[in-house]
PDB file of N, CA and C in Angstrom:
ATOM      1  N   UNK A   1      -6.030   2.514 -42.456  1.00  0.00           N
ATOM      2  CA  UNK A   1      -5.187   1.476 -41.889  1.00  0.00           C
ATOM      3  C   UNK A   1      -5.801   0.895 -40.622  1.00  0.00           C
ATOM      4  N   UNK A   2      -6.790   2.059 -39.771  1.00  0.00           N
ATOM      5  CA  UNK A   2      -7.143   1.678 -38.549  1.00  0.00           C
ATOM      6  C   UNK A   2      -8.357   0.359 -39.203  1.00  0.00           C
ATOM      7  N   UNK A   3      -9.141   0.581 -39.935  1.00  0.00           N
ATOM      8  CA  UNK A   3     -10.132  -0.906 -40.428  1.00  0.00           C
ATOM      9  C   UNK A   3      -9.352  -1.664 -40.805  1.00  0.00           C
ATOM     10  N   UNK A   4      -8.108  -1.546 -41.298  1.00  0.00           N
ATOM     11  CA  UNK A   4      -7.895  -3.243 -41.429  1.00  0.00           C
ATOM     12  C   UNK A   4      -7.255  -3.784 -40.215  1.00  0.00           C
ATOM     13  N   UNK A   5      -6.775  -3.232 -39.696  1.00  0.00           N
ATOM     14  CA  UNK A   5      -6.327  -3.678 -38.111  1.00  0.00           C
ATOM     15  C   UNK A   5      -7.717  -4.132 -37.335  1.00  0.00           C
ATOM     16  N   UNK A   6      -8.543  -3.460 -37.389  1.00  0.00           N
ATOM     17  CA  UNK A   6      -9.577  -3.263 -36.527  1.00  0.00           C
ATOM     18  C   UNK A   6      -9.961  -5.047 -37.165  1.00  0.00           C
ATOM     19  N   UNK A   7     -10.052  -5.257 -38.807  1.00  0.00           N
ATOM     20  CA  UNK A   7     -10.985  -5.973 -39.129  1.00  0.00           C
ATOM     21  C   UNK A   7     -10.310  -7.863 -39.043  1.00  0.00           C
ATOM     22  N   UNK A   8      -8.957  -6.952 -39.375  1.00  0.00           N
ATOM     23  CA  UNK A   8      -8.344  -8.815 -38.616  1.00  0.00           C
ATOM     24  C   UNK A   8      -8.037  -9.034 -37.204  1.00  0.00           C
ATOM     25  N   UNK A   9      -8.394  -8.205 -36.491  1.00  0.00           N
ATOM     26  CA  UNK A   9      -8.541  -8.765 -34.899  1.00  0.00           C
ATOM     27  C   UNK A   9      -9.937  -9.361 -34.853  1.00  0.00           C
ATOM     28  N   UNK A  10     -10.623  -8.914 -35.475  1.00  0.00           N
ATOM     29  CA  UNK A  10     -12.424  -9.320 -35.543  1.00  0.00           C
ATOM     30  C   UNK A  10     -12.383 -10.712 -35.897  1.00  0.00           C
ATOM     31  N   UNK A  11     -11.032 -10.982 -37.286  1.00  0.00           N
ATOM     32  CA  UNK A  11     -11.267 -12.089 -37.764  1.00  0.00           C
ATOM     33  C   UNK A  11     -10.661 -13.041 -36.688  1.00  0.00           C
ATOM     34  N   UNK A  12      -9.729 -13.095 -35.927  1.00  0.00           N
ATOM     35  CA  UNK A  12      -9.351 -13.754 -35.564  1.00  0.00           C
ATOM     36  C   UNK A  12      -9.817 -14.278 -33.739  1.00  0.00           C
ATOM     37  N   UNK A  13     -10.623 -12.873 -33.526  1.00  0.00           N
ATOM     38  CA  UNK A  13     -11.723 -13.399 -32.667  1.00  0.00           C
ATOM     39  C   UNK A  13     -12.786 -14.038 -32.707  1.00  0.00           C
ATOM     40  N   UNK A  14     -12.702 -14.192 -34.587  1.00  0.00           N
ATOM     41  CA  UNK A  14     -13.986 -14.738 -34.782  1.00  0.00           C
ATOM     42  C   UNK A  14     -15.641 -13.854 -34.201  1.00  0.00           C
ATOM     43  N   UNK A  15     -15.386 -12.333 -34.711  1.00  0.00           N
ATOM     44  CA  UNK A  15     -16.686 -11.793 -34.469  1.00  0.00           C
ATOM     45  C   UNK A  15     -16.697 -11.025 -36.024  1.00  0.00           C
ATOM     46  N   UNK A  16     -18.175 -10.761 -36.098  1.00  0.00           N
ATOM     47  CA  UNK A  16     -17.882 -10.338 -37.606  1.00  0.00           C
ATOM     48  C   UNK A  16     -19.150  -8.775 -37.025  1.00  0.00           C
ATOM     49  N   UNK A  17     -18.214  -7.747 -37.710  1.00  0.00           N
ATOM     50  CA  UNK A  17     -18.511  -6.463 -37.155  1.00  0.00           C
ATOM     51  C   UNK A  17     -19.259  -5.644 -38.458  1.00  0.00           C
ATOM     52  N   UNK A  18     -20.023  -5.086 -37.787  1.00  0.00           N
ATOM     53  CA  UNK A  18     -20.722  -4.164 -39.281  1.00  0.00           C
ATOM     54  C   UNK A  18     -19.880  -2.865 -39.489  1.00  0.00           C
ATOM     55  N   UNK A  19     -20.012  -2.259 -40.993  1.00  0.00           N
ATOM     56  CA  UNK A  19     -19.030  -1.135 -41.124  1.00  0.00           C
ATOM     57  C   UNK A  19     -19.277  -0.146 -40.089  1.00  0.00           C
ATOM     58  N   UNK A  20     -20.513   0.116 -39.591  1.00  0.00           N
ATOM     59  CA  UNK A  20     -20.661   0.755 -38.425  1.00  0.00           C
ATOM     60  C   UNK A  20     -19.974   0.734 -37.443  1.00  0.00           C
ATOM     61  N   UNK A  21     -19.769  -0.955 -36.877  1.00  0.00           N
ATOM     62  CA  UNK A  21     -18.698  -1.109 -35.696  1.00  0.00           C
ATOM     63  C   UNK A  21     -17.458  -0.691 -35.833  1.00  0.00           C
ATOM     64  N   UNK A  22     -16.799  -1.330 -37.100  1.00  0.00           N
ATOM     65  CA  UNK A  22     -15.597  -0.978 -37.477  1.00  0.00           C
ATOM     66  C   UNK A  22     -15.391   0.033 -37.099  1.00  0.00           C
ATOM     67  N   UNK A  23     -16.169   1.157 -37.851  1.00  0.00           N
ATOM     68  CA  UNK A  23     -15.853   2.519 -37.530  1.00  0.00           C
ATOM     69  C   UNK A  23     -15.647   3.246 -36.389  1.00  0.00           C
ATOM     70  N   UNK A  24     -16.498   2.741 -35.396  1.00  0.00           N
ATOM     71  CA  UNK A  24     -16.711   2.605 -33.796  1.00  0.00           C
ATOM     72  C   UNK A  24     -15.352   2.451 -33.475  1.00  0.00           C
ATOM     73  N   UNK A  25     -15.030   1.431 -33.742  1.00  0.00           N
ATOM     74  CA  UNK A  25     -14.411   0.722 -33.343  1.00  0.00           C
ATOM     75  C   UNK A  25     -12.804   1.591 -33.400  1.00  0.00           C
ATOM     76  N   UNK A  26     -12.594   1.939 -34.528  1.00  0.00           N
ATOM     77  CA  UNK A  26     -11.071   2.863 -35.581  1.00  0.00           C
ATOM     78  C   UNK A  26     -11.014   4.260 -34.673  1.00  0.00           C
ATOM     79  N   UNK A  27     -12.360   4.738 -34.552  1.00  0.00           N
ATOM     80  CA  UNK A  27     -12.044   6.283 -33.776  1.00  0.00           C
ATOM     81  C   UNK A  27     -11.633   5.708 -32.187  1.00  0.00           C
ATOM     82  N   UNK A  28     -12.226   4.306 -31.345  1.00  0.00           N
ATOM     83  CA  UNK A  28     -11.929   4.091 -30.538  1.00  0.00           C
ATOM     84  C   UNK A  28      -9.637   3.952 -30.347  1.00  0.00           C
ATOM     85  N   UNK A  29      -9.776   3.317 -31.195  1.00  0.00           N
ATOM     86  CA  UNK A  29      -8.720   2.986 -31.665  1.00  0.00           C
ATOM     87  C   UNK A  29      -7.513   4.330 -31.567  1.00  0.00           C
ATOM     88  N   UNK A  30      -7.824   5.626 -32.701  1.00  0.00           N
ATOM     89  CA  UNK A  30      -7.285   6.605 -32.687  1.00  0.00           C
ATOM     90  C   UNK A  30      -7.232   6.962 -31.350  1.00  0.00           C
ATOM     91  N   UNK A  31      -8.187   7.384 -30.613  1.00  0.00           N
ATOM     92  CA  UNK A  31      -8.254   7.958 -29.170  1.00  0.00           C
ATOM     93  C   UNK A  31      -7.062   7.228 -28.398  1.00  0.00           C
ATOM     94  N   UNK A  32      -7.107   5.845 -28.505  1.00  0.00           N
ATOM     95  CA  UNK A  32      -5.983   5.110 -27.665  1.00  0.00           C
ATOM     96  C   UNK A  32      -4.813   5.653 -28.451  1.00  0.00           C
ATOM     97  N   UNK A  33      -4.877   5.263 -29.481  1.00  0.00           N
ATOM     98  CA  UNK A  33      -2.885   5.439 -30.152  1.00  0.00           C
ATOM     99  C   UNK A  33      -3.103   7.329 -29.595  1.00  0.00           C
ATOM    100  N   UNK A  34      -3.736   7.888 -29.551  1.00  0.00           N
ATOM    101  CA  UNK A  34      -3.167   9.796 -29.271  1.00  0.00           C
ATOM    102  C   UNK A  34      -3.066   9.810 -27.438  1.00  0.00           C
ATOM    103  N   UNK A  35      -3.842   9.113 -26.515  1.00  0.00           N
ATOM    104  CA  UNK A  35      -3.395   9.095 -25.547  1.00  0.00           C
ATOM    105  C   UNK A  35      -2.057   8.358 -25.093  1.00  0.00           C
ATOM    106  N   UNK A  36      -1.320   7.215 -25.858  1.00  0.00           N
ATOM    107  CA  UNK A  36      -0.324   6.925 -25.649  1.00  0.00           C
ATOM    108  C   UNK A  36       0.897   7.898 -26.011  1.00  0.00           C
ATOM    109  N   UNK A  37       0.498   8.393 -27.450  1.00  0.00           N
ATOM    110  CA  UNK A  37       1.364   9.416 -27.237  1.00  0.00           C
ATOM    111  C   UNK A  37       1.570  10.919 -26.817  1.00  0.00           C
ATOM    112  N   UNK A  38       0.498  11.189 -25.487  1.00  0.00           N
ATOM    113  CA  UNK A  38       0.634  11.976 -24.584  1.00  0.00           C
ATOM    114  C   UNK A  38       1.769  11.140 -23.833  1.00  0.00           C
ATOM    115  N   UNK A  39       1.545  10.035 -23.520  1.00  0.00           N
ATOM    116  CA  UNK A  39       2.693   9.691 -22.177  1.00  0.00           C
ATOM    117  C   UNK A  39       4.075   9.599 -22.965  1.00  0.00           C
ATOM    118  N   UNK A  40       4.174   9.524 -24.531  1.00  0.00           N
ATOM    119  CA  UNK A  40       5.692   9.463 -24.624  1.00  0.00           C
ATOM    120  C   UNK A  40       6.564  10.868 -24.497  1.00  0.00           C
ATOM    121  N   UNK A  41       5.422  11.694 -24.756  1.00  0.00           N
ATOM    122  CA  UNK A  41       5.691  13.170 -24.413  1.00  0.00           C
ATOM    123  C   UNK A  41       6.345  13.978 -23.147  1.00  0.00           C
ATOM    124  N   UNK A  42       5.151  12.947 -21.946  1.00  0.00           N
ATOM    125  CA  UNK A  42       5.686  13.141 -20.636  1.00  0.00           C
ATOM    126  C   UNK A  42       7.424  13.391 -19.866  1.00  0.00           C
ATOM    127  N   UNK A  43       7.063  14.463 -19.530  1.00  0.00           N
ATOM    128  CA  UNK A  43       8.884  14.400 -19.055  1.00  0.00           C
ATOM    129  C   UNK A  43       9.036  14.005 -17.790  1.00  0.00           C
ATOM    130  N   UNK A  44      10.767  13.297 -18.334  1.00  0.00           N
ATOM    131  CA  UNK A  44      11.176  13.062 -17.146  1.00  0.00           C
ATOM    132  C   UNK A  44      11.170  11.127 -17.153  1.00  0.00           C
ATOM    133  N   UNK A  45      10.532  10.737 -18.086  1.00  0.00           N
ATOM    134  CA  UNK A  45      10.117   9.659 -18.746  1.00  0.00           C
ATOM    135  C   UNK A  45      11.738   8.628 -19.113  1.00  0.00           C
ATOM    136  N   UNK A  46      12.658   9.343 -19.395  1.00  0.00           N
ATOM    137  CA  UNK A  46      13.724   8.391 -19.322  1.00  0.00           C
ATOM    138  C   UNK A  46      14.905   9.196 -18.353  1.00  0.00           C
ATOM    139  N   UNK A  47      14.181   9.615 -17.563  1.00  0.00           N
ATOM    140  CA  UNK A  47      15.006   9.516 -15.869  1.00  0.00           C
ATOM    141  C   UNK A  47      14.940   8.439 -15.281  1.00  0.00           C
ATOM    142  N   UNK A  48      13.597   7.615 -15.315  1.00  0.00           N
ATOM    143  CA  UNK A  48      13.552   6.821 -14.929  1.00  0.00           C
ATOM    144  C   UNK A  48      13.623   5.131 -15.001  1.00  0.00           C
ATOM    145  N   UNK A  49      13.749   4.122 -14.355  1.00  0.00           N
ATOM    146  CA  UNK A  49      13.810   2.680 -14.996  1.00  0.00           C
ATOM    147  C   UNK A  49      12.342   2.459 -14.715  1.00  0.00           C
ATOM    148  N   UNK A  50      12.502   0.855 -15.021  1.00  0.00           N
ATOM    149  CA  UNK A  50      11.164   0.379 -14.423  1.00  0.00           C
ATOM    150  C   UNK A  50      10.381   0.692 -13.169  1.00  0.00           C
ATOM    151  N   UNK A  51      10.995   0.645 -12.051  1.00  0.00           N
ATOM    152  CA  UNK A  51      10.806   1.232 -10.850  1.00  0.00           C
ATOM    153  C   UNK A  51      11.160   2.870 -10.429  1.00  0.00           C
ATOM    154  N   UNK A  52      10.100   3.459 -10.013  1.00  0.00           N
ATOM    155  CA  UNK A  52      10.332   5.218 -10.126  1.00  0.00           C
ATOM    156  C   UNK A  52      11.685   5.294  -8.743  1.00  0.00           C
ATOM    157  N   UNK A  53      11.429   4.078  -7.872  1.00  0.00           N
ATOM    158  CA  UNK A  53      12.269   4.747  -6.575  1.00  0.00           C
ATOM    159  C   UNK A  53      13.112   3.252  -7.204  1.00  0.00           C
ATOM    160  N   UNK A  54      14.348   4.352  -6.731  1.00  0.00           N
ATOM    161  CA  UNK A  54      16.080   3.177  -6.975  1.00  0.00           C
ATOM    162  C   UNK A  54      15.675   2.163  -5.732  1.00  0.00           C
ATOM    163  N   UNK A  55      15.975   0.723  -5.808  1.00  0.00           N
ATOM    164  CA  UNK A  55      16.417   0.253  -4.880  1.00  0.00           C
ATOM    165  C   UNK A  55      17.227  -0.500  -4.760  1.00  0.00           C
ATOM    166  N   UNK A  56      17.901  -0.614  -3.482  1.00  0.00           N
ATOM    167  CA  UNK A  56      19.330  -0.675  -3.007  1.00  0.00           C
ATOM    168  C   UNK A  56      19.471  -2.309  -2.385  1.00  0.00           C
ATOM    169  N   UNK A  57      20.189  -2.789  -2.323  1.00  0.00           N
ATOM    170  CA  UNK A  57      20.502  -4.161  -1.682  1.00  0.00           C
ATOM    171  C   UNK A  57      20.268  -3.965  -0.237  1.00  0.00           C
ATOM    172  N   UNK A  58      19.667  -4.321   0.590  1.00  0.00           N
ATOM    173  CA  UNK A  58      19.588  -4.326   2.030  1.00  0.00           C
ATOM    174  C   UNK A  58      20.165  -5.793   2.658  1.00  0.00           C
ATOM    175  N   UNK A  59      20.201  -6.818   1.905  1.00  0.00           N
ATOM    176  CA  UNK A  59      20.493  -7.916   2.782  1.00  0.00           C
ATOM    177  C   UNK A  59      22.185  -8.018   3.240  1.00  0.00           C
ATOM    178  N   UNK A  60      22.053  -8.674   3.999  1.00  0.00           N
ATOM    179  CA  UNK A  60      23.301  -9.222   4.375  1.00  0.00           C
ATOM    180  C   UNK A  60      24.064 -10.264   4.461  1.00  0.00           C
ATOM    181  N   UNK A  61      25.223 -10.041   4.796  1.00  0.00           N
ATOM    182  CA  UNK A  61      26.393 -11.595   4.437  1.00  0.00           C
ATOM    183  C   UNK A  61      25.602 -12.701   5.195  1.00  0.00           C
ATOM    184  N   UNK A  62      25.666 -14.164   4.947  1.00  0.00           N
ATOM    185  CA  UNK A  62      25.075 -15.222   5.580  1.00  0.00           C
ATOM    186  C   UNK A  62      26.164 -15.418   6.529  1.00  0.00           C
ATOM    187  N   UNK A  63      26.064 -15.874   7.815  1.00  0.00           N
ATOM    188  CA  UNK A  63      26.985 -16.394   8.783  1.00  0.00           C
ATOM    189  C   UNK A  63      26.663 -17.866   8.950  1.00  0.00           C
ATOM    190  N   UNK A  64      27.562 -18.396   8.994  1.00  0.00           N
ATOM    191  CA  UNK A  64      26.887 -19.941   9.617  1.00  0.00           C
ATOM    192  C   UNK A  64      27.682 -20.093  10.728  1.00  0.00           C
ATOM    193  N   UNK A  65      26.186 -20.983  11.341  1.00  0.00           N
ATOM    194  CA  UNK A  65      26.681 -21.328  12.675  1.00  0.00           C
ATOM    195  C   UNK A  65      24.777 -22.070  13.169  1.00  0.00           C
ATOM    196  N   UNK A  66      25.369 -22.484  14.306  1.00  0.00           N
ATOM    197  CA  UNK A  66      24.288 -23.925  14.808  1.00  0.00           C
ATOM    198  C   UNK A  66      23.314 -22.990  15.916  1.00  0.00           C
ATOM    199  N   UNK A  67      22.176 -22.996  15.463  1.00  0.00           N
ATOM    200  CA  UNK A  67      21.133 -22.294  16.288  1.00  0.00           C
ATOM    201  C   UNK A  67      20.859 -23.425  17.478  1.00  0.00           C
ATOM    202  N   UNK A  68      20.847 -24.639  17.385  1.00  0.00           N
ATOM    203  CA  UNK A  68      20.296 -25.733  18.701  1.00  0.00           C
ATOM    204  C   UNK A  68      21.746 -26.801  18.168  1.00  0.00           C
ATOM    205  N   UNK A  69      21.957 -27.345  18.960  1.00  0.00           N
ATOM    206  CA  UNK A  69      22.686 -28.788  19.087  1.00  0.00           C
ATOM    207  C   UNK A  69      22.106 -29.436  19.006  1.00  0.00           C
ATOM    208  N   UNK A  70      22.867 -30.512  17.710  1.00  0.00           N
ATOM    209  CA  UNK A  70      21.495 -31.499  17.283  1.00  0.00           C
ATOM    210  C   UNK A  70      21.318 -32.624  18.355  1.00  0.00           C
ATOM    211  N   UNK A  71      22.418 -32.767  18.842  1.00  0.00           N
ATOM    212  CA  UNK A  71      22.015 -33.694  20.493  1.00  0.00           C
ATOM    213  C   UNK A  71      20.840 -33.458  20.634  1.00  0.00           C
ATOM    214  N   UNK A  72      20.701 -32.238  20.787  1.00  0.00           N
ATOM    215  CA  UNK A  72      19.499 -31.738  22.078  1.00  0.00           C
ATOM    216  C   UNK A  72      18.222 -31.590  20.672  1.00  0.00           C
ATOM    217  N   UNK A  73      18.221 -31.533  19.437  1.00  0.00           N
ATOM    218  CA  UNK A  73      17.112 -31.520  18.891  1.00  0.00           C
ATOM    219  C   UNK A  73      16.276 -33.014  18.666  1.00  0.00           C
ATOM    220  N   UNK A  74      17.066 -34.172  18.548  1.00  0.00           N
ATOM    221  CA  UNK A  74      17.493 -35.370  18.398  1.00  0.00           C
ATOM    222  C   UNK A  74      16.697 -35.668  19.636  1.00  0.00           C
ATOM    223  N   UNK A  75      16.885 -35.115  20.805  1.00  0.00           N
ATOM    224  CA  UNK A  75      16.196 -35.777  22.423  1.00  0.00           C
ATOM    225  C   UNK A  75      14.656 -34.962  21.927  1.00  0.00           C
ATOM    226  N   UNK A  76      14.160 -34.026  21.132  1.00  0.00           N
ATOM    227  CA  UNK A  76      13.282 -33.405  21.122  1.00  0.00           C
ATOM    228  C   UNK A  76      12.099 -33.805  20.392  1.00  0.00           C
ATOM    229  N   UNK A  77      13.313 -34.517  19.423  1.00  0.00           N
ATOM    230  CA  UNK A  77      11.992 -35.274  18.039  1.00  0.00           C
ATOM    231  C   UNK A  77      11.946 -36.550  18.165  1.00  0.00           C
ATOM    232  N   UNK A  78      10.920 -36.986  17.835  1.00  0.00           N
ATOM    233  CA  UNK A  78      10.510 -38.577  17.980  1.00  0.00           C
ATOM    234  C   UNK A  78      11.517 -39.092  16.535  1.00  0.00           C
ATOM    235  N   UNK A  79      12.269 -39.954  17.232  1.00  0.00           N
ATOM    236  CA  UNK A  79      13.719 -40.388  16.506  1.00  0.00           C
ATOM    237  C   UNK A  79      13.672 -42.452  16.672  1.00  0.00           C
ATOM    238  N   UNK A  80      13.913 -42.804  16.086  1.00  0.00           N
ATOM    239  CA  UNK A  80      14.461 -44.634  16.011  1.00  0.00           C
ATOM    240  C   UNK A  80      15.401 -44.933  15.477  1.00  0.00           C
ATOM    241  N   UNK A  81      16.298 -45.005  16.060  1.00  0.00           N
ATOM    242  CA  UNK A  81      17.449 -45.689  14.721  1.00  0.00           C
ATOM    243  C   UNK A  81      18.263 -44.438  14.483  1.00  0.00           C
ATOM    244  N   UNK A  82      18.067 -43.214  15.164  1.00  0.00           N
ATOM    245  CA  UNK A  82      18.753 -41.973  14.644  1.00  0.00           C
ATOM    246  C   UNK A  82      17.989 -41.825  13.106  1.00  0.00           C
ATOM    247  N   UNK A  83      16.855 -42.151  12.775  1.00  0.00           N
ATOM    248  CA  UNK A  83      16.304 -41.671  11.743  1.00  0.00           C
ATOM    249  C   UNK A  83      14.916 -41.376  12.409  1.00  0.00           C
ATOM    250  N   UNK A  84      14.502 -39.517  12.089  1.00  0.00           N
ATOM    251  CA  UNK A  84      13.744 -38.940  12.248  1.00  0.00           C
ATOM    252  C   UNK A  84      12.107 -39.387  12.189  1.00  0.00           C
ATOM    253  N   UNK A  85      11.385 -39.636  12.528  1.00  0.00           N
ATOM    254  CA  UNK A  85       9.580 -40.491  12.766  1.00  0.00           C
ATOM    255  C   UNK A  85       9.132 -38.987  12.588  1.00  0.00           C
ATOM    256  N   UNK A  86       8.402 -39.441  11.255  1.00  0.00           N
ATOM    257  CA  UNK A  86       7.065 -38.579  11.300  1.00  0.00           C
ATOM    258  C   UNK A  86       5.433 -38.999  11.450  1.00  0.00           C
ATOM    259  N   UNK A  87       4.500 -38.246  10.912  1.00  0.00           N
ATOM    260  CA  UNK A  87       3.038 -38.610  10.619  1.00  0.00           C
ATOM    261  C   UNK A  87       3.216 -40.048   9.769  1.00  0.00           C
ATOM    262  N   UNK A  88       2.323 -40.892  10.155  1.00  0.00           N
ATOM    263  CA  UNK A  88       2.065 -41.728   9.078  1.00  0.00           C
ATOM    264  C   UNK A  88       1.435 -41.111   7.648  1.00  0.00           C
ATOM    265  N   UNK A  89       2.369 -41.634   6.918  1.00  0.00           N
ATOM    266  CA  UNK A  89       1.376 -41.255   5.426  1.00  0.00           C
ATOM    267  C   UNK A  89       0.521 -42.324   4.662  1.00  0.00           C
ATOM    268  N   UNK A  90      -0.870 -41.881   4.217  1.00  0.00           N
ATOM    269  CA  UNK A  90      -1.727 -42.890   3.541  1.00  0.00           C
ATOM    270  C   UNK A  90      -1.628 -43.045   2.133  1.00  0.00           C
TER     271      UNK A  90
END
């Protein structure tokens, strides 16, 4: 089963492999599928979620309220017309 897997990924990479590679290729193959299932083995494996450490909400409620008076930001920025002047754009 591992050569024909092996041999339509070849095809569809468009490389064409000798039975040699293939073969190369299938024990490479086995080695991966038996080390994956060392880790399904691993305990302790559905203690956990995606992330090993829980984490917790830290933020906090928004307050509103006025950091400067726009009076006083208004005297600060280059203003005409009560509409804000920036950089010229090209």
């Amino acid at each position: 089963m591992e050569s024909e897997i092996i041999k339509k990924v070849a095809r569809i990479a468009r490389l064409e492999l000798t039975e040699a590679e293939i073969k190369g290729f299938s024990r490479d193959l086995e080695e991966v599928f038996e080390y994956f299932s060392m880790l399904d083995e691993a305990q302790g494996a559905e203690e956990y979620d995606f992330n090993p450490v829980k984490i917790q909400d830290v933020l906090r409620e928004d307050t509103v309220g006025l950091d400067i008076e726009p009076e006083v930001l208004e005297e600060m920025m280059d203003t005409y017309e009560d509409w804000v002047r920036g950089p010229r754009l090209i």
